[in-house]
PDB file of N, CA and C in Angstrom:
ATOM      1  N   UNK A   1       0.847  -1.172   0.000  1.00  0.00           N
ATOM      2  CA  UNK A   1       0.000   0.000   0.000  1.00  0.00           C
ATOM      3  C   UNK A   1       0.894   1.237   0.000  1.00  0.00           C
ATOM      4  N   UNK A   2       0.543   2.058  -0.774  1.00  0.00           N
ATOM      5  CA  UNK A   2       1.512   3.545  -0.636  1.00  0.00           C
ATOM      6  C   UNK A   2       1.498   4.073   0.275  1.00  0.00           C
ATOM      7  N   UNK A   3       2.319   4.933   1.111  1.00  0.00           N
ATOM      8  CA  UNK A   3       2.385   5.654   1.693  1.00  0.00           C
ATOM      9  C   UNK A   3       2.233   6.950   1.039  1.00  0.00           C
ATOM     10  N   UNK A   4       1.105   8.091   1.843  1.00  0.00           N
ATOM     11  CA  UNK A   4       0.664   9.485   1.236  1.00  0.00           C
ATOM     12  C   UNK A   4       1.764  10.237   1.875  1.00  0.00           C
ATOM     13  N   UNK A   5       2.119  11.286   1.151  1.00  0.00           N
ATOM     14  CA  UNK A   5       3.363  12.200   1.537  1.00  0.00           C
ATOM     15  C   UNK A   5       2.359  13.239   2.609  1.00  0.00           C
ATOM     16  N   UNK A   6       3.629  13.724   3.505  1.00  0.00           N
ATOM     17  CA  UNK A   6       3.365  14.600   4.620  1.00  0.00           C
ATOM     18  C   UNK A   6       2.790  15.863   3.904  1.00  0.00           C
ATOM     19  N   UNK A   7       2.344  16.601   4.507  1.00  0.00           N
ATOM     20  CA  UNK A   7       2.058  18.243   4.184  1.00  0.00           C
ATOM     21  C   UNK A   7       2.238  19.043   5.075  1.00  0.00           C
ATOM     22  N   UNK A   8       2.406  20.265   5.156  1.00  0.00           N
ATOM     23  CA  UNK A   8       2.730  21.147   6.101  1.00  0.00           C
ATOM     24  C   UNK A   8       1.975  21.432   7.354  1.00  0.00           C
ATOM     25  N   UNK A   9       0.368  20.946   6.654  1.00  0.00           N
ATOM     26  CA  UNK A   9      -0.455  21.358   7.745  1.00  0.00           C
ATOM     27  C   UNK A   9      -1.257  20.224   8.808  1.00  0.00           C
ATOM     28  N   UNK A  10      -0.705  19.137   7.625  1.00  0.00           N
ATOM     29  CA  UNK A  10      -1.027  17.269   8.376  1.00  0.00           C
ATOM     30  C   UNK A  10       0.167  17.405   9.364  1.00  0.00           C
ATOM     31  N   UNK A  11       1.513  17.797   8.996  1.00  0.00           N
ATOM     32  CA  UNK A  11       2.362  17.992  10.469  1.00  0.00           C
ATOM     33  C   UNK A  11       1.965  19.027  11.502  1.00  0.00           C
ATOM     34  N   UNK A  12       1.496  20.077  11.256  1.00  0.00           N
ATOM     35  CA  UNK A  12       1.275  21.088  12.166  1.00  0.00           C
ATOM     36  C   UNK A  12       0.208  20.489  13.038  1.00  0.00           C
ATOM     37  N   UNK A  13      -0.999  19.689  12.846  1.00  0.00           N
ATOM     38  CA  UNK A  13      -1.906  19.110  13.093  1.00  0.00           C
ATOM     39  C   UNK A  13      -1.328  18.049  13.764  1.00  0.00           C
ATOM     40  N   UNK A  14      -0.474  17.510  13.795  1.00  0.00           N
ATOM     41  CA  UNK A  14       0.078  16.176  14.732  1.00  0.00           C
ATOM     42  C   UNK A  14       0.413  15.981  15.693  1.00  0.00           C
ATOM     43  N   UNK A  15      -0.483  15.544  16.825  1.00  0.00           N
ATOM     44  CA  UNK A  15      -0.435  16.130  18.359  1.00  0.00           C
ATOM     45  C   UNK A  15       0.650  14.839  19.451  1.00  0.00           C
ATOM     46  N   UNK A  16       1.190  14.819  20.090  1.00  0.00           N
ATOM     47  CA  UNK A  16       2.152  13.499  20.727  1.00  0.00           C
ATOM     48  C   UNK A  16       1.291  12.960  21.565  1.00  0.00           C
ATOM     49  N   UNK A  17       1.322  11.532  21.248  1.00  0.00           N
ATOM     50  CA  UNK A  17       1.060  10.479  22.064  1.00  0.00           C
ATOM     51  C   UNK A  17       1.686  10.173  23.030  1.00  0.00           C
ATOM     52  N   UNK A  18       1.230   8.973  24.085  1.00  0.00           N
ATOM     53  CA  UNK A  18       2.421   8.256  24.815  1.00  0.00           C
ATOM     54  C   UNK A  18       3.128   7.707  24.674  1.00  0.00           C
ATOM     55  N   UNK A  19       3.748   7.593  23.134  1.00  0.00           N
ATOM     56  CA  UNK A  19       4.701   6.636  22.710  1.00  0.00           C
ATOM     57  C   UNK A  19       5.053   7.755  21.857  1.00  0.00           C
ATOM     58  N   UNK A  20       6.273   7.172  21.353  1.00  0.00           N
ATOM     59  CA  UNK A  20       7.065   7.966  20.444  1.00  0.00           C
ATOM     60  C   UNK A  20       6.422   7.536  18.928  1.00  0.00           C
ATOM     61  N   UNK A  21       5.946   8.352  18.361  1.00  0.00           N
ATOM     62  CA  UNK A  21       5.322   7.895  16.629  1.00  0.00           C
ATOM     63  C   UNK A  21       6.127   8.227  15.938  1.00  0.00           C
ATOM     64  N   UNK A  22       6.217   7.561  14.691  1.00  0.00           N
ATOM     65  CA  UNK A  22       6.539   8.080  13.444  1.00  0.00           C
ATOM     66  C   UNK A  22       5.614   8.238  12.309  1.00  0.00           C
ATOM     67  N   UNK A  23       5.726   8.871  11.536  1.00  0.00           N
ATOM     68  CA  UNK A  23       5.046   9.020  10.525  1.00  0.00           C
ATOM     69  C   UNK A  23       5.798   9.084   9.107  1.00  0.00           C
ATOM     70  N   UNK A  24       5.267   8.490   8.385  1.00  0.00           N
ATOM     71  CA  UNK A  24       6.390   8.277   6.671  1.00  0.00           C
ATOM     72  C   UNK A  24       6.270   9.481   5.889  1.00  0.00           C
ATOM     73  N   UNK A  25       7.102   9.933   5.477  1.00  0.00           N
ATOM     74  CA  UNK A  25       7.004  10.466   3.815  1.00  0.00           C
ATOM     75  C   UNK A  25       7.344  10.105   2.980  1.00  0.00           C
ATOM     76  N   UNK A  26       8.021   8.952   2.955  1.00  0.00           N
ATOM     77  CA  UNK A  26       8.558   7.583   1.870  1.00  0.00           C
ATOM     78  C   UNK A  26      10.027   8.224   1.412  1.00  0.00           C
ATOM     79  N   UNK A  27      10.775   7.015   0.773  1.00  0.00           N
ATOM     80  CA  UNK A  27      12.090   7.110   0.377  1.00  0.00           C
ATOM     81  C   UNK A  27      12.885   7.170   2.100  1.00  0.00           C
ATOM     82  N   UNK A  28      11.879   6.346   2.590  1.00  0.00           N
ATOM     83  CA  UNK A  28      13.272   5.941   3.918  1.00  0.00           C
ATOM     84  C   UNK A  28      13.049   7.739   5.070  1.00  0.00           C
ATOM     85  N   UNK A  29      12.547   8.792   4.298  1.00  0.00           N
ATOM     86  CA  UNK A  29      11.870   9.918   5.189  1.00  0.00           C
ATOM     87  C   UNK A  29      11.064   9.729   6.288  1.00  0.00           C
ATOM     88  N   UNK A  30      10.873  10.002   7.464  1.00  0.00           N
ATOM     89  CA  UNK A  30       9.768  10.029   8.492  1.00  0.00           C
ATOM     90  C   UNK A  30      10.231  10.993   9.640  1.00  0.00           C
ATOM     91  N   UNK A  31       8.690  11.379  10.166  1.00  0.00           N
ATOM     92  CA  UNK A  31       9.433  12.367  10.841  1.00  0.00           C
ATOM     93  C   UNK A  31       8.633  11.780  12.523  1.00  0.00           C
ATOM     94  N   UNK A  32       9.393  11.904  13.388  1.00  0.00           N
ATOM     95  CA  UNK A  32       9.411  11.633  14.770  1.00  0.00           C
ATOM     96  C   UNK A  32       8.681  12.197  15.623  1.00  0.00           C
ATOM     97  N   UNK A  33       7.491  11.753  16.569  1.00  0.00           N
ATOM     98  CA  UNK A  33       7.039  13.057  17.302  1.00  0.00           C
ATOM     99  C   UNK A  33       7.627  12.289  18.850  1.00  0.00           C
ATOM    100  N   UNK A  34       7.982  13.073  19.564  1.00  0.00           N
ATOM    101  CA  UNK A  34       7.723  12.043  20.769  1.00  0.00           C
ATOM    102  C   UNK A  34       6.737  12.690  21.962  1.00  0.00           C
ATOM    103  N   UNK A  35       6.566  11.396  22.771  1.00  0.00           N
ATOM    104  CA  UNK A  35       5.949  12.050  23.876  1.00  0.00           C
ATOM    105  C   UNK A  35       6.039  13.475  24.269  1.00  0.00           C
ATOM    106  N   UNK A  36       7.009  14.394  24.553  1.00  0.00           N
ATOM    107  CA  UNK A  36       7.193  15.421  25.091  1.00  0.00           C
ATOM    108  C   UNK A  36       6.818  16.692  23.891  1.00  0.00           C
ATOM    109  N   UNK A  37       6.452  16.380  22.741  1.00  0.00           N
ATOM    110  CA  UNK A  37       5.895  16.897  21.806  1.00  0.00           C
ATOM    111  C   UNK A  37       6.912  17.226  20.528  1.00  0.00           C
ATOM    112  N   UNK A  38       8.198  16.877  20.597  1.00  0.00           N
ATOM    113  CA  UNK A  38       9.185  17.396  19.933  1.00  0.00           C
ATOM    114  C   UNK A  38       8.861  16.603  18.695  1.00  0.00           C
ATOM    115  N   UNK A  39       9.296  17.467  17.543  1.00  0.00           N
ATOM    116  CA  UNK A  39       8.918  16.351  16.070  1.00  0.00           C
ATOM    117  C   UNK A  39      10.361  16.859  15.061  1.00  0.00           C
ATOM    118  N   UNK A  40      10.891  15.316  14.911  1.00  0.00           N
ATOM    119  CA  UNK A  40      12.125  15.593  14.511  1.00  0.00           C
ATOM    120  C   UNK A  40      12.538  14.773  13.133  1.00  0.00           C
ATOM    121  N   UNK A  41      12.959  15.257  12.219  1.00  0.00           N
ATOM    122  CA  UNK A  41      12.874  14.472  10.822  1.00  0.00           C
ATOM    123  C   UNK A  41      14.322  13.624  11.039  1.00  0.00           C
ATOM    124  N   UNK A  42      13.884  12.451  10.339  1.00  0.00           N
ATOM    125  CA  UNK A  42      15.202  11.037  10.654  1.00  0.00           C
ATOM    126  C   UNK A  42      14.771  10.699   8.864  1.00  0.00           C
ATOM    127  N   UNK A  43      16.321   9.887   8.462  1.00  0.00           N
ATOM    128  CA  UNK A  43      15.973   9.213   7.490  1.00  0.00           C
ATOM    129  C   UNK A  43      16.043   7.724   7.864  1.00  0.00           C
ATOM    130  N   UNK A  44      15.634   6.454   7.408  1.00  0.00           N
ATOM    131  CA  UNK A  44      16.178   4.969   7.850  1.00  0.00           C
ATOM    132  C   UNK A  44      16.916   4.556   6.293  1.00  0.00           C
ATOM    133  N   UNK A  45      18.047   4.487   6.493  1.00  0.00           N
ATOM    134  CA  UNK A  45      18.616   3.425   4.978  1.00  0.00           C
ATOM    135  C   UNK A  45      19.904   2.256   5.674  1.00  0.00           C
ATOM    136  N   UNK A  46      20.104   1.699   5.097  1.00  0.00           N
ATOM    137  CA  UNK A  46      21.253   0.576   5.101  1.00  0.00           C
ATOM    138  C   UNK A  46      22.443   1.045   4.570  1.00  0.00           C
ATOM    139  N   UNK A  47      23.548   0.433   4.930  1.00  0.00           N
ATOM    140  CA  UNK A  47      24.304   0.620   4.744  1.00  0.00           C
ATOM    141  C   UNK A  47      25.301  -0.625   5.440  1.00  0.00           C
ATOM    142  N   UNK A  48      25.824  -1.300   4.600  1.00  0.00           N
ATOM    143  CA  UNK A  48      26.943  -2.316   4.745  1.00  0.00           C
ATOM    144  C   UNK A  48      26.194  -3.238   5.422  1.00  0.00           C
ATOM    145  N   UNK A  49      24.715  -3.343   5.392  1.00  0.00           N
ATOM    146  CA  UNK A  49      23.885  -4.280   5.932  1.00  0.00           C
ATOM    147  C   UNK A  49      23.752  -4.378   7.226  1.00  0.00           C
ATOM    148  N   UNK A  50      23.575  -2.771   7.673  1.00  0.00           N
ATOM    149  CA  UNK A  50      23.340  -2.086   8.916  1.00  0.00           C
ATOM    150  C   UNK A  50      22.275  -1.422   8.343  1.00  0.00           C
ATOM    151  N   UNK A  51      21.182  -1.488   9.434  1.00  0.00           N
ATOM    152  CA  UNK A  51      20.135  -0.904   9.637  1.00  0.00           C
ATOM    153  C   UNK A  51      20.816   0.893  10.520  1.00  0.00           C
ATOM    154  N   UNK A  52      20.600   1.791   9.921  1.00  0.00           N
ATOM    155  CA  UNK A  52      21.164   3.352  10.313  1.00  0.00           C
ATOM    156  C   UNK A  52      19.634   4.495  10.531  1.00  0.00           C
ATOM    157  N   UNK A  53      20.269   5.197  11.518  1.00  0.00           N
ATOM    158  CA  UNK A  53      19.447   6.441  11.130  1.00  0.00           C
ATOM    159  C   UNK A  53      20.151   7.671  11.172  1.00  0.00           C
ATOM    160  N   UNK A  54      19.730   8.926  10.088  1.00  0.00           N
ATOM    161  CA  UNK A  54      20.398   9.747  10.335  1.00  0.00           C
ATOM    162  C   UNK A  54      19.324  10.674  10.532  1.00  0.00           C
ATOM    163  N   UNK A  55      19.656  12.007  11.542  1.00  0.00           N
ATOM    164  CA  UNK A  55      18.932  12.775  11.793  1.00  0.00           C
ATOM    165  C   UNK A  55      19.236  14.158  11.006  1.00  0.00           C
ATOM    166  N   UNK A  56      18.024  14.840  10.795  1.00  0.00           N
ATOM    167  CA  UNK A  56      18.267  16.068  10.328  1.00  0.00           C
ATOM    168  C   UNK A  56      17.831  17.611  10.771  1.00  0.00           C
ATOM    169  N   UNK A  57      17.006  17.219  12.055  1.00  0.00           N
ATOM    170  CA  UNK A  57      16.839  18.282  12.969  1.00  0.00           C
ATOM    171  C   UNK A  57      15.477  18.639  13.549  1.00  0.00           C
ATOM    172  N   UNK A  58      14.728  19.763  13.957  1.00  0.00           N
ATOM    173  CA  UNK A  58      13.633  19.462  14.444  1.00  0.00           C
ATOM    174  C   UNK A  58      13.053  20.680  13.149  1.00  0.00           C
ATOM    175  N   UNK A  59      11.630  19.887  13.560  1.00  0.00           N
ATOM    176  CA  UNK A  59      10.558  21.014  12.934  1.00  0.00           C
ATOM    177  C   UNK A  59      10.181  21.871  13.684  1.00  0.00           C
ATOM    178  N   UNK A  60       9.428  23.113  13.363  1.00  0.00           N
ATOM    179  CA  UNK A  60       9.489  23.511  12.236  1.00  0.00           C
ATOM    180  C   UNK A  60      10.764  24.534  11.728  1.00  0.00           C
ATOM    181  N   UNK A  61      11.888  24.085  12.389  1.00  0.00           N
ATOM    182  CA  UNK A  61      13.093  24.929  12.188  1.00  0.00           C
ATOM    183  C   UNK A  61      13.482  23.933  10.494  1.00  0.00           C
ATOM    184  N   UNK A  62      13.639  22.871  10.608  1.00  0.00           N
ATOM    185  CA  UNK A  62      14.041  22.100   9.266  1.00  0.00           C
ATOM    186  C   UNK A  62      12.596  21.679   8.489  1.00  0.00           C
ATOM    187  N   UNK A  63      12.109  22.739   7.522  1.00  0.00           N
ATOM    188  CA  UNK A  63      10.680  22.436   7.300  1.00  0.00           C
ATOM    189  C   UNK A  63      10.941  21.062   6.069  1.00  0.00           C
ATOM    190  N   UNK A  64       9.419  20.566   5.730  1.00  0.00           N
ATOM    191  CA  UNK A  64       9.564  19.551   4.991  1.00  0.00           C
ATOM    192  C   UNK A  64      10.171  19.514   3.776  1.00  0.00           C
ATOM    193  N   UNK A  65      10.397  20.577   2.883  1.00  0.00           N
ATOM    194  CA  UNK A  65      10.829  20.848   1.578  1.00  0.00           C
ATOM    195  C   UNK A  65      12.300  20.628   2.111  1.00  0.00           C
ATOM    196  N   UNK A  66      13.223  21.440   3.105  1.00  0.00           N
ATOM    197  CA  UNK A  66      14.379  21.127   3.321  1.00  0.00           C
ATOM    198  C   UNK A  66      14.839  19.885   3.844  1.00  0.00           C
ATOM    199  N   UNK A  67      14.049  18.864   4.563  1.00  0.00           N
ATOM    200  CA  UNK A  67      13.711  18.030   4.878  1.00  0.00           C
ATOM    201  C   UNK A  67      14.238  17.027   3.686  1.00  0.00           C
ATOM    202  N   UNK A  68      13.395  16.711   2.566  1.00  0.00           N
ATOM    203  CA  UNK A  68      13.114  16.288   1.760  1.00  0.00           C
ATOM    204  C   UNK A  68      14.526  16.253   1.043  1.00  0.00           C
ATOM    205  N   UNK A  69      15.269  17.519   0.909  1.00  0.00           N
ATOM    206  CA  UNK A  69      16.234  18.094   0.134  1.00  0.00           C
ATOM    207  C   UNK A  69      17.223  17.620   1.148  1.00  0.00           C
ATOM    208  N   UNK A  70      17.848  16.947   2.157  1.00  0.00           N
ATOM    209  CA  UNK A  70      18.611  16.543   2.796  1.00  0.00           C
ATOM    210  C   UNK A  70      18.867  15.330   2.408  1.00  0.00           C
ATOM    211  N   UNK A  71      17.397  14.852   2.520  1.00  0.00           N
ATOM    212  CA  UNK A  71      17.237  13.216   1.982  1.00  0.00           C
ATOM    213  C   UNK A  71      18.012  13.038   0.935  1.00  0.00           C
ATOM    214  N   UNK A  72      16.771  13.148  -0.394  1.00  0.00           N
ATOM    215  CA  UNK A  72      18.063  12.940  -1.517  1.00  0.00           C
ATOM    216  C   UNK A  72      19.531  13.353  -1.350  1.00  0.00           C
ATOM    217  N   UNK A  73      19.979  14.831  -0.290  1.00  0.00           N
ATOM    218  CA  UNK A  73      21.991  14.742  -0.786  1.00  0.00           C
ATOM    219  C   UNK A  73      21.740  13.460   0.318  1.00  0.00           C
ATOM    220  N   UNK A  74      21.294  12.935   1.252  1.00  0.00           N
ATOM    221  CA  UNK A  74      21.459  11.843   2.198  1.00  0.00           C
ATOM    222  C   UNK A  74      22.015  10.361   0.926  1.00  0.00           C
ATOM    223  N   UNK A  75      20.600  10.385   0.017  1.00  0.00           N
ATOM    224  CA  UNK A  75      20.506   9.370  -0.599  1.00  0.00           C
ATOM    225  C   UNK A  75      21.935   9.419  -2.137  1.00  0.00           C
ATOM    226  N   UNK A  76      22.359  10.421  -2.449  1.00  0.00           N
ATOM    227  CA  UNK A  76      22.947  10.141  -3.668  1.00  0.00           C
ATOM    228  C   UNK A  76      24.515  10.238  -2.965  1.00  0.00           C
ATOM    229  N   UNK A  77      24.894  10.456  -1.525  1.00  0.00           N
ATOM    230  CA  UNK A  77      25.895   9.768  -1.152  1.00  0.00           C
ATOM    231  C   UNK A  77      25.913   8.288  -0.992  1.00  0.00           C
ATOM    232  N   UNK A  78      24.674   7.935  -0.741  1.00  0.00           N
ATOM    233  CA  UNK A  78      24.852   6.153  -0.828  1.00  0.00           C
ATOM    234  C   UNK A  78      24.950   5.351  -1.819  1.00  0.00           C
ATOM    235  N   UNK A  79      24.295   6.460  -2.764  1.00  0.00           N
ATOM    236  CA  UNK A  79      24.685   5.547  -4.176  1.00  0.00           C
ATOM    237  C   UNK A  79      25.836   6.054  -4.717  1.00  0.00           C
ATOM    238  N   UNK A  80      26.470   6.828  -4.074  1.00  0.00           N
ATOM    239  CA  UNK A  80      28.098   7.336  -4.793  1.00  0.00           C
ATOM    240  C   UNK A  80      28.692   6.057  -3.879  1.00  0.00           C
ATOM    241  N   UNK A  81      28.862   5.232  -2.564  1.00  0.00           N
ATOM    242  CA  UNK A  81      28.658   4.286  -1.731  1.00  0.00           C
ATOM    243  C   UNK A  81      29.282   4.733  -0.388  1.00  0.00           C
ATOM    244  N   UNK A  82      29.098   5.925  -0.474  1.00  0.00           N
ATOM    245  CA  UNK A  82      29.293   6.734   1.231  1.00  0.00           C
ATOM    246  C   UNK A  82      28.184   6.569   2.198  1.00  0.00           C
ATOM    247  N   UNK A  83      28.985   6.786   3.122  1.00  0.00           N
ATOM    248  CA  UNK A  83      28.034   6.668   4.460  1.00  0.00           C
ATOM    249  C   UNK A  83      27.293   8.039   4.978  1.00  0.00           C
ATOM    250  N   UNK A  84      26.176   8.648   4.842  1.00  0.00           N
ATOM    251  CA  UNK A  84      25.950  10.236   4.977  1.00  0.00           C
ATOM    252  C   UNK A  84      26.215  10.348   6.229  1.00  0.00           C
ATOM    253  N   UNK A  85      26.207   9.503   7.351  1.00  0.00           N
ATOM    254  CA  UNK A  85      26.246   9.806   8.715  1.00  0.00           C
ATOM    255  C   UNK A  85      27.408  10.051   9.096  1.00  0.00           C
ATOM    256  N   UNK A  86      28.687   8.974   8.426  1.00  0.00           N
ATOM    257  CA  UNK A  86      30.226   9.359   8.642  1.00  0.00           C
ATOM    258  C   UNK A  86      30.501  10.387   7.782  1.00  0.00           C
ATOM    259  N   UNK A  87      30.080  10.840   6.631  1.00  0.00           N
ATOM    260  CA  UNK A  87      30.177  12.086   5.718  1.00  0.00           C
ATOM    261  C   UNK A  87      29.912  13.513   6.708  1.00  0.00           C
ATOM    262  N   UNK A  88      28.270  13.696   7.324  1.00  0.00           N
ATOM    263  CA  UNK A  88      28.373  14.294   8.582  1.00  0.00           C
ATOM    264  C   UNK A  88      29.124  14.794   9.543  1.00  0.00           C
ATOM    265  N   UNK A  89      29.366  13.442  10.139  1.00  0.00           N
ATOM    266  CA  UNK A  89      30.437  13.489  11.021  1.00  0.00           C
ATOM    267  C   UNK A  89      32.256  14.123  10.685  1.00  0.00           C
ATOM    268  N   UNK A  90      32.573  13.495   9.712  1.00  0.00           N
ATOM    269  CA  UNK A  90      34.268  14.236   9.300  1.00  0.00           C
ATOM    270  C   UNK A  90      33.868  15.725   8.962  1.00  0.00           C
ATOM    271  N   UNK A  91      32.397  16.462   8.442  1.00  0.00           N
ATOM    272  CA  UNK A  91      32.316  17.544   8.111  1.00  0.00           C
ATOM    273  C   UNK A  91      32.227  18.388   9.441  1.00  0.00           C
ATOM    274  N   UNK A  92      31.641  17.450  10.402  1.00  0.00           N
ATOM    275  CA  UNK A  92      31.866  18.391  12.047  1.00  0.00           C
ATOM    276  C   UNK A  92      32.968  18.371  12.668  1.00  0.00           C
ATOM    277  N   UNK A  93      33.540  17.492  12.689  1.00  0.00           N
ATOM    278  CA  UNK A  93      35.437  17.427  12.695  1.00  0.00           C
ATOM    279  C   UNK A  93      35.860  18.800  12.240  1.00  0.00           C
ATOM    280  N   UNK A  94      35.927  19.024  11.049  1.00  0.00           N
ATOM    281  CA  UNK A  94      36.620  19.826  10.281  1.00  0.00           C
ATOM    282  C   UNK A  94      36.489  21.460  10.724  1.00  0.00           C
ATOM    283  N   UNK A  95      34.871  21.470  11.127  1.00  0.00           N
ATOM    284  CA  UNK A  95      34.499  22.805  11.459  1.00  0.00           C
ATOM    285  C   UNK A  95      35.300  22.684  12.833  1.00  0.00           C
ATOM    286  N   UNK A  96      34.832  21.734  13.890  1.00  0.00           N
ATOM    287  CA  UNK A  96      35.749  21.963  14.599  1.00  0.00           C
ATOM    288  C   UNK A  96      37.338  22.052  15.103  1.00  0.00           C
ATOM    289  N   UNK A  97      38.253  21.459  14.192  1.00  0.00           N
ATOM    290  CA  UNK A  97      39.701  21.540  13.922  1.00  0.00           C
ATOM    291  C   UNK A  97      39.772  23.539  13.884  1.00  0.00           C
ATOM    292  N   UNK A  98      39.102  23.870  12.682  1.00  0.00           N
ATOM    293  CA  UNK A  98      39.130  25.162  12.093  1.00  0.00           C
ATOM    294  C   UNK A  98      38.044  26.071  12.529  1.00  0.00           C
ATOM    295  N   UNK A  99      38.122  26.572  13.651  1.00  0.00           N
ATOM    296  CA  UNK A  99      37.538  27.834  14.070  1.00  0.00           C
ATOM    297  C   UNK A  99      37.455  28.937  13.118  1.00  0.00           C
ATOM    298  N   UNK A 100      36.544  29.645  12.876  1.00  0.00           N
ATOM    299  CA  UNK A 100      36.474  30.378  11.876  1.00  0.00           C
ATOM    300  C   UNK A 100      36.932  31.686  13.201  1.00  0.00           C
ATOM    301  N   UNK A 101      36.417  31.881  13.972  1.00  0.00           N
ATOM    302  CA  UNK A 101      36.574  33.307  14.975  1.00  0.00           C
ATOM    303  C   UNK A 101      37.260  32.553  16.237  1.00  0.00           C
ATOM    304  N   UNK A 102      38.822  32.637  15.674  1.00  0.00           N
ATOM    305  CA  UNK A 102      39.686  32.380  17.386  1.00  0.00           C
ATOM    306  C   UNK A 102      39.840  33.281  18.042  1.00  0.00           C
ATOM    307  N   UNK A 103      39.935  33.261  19.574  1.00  0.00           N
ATOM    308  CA  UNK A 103      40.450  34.198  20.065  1.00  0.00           C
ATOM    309  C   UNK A 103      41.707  35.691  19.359  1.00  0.00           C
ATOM    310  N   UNK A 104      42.672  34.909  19.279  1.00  0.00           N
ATOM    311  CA  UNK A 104      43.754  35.693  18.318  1.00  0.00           C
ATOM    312  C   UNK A 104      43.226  36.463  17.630  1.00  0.00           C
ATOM    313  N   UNK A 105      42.449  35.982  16.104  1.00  0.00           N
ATOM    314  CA  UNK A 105      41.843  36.725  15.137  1.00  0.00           C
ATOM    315  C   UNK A 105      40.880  37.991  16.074  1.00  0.00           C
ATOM    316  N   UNK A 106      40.252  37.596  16.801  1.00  0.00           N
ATOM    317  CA  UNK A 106      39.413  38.597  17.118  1.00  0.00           C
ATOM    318  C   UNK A 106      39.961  39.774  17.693  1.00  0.00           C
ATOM    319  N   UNK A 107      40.966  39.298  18.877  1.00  0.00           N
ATOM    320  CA  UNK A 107      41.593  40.185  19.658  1.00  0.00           C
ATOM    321  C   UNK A 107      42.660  41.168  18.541  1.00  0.00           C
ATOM    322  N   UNK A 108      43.095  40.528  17.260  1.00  0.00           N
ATOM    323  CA  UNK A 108      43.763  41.298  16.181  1.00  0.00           C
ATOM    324  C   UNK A 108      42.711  42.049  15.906  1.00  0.00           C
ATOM    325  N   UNK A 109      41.644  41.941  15.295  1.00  0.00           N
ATOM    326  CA  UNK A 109      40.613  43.034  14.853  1.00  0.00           C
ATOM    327  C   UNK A 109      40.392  44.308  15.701  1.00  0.00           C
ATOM    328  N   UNK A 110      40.453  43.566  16.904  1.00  0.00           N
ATOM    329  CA  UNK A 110      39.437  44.699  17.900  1.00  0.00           C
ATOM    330  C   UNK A 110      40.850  45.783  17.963  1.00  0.00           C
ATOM    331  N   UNK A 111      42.504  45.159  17.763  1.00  0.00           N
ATOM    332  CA  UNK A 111      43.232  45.959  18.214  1.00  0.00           C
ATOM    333  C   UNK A 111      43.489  46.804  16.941  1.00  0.00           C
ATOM    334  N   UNK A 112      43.048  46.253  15.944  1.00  0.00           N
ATOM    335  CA  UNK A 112      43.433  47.192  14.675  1.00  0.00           C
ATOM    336  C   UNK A 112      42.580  48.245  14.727  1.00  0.00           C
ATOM    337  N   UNK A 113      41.236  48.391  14.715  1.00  0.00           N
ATOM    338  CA  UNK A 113      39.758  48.861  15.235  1.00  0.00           C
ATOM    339  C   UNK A 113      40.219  50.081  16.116  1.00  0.00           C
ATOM    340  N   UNK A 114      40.895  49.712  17.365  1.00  0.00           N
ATOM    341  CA  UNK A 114      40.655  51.059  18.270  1.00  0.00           C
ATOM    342  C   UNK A 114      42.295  51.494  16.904  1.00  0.00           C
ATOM    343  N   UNK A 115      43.321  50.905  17.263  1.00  0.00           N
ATOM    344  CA  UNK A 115      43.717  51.989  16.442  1.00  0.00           C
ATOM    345  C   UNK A 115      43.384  52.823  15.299  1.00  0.00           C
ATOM    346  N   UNK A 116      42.622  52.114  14.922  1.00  0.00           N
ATOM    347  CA  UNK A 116      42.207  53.246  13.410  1.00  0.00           C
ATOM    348  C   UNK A 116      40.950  54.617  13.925  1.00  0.00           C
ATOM    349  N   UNK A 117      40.641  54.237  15.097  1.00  0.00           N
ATOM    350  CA  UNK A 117      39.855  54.988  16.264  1.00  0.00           C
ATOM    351  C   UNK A 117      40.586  55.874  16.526  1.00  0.00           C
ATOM    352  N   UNK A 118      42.304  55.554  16.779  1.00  0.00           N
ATOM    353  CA  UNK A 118      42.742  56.421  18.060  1.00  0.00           C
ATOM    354  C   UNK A 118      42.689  56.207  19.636  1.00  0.00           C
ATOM    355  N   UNK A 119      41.897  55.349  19.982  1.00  0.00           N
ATOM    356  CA  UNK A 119      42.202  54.756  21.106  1.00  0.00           C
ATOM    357  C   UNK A 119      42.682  54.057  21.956  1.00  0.00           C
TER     358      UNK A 119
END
């Protein structure tokens, strides 16, 4: 039987139970409500014949169109035969290795700043 795709206002409408629900939007998409009311979009795919989930954040901060648009880059790393969750992960590594605003840098600005002030 098909599964009917989500809509903006069938999620807004989706109140939490005592159990944690899911609900499908197909292609391995569903989005999470749990008890405490939080509703959070997950994808389910395989990988190396592991059952995985990857998460992509809560609603309505990650709405369904972006949602959706995660999925597929989720899905055409698996068929390139990457893992999106370890892909994820080395990309949060990286931000964190490389601070974009270190201390140093800043404290250089602020000192270039008053001088061009005069202060």
């Amino acid at each position: 039987m098909p599964t009917m795709k989500l809509t903006d206002l069938h999620i807004r409408k989706l109140k939490p139970g005592p159990r944690t629900a899911r609900y499908s939007d197909g292609h391995g998409l569903f989005l999470e409500i749990t008890p405490q009311g939080s509703k959070l979009w997950k994808m389910a795919y395989r990988f190396d014949g592991k059952q995985k989930t990857l998460s992509f954040g809560k609603y309505p901060f990650v709405s369904l169109l972006r949602a959706r648009e995660k999925c597929a880059e989720a899905k055409a790393q698996l068929y390139d035969g990457l893992d999106p969750r370890e892909q994820e992960k080395a990309e949060a590594a990286v931000k964190v290795a490389r601070p974009e605003h270190t201390f140093a840098k800043i404290a250089a600005e602020l000192q270039e700043k008053r001088k061009k002030e005069g202060i």
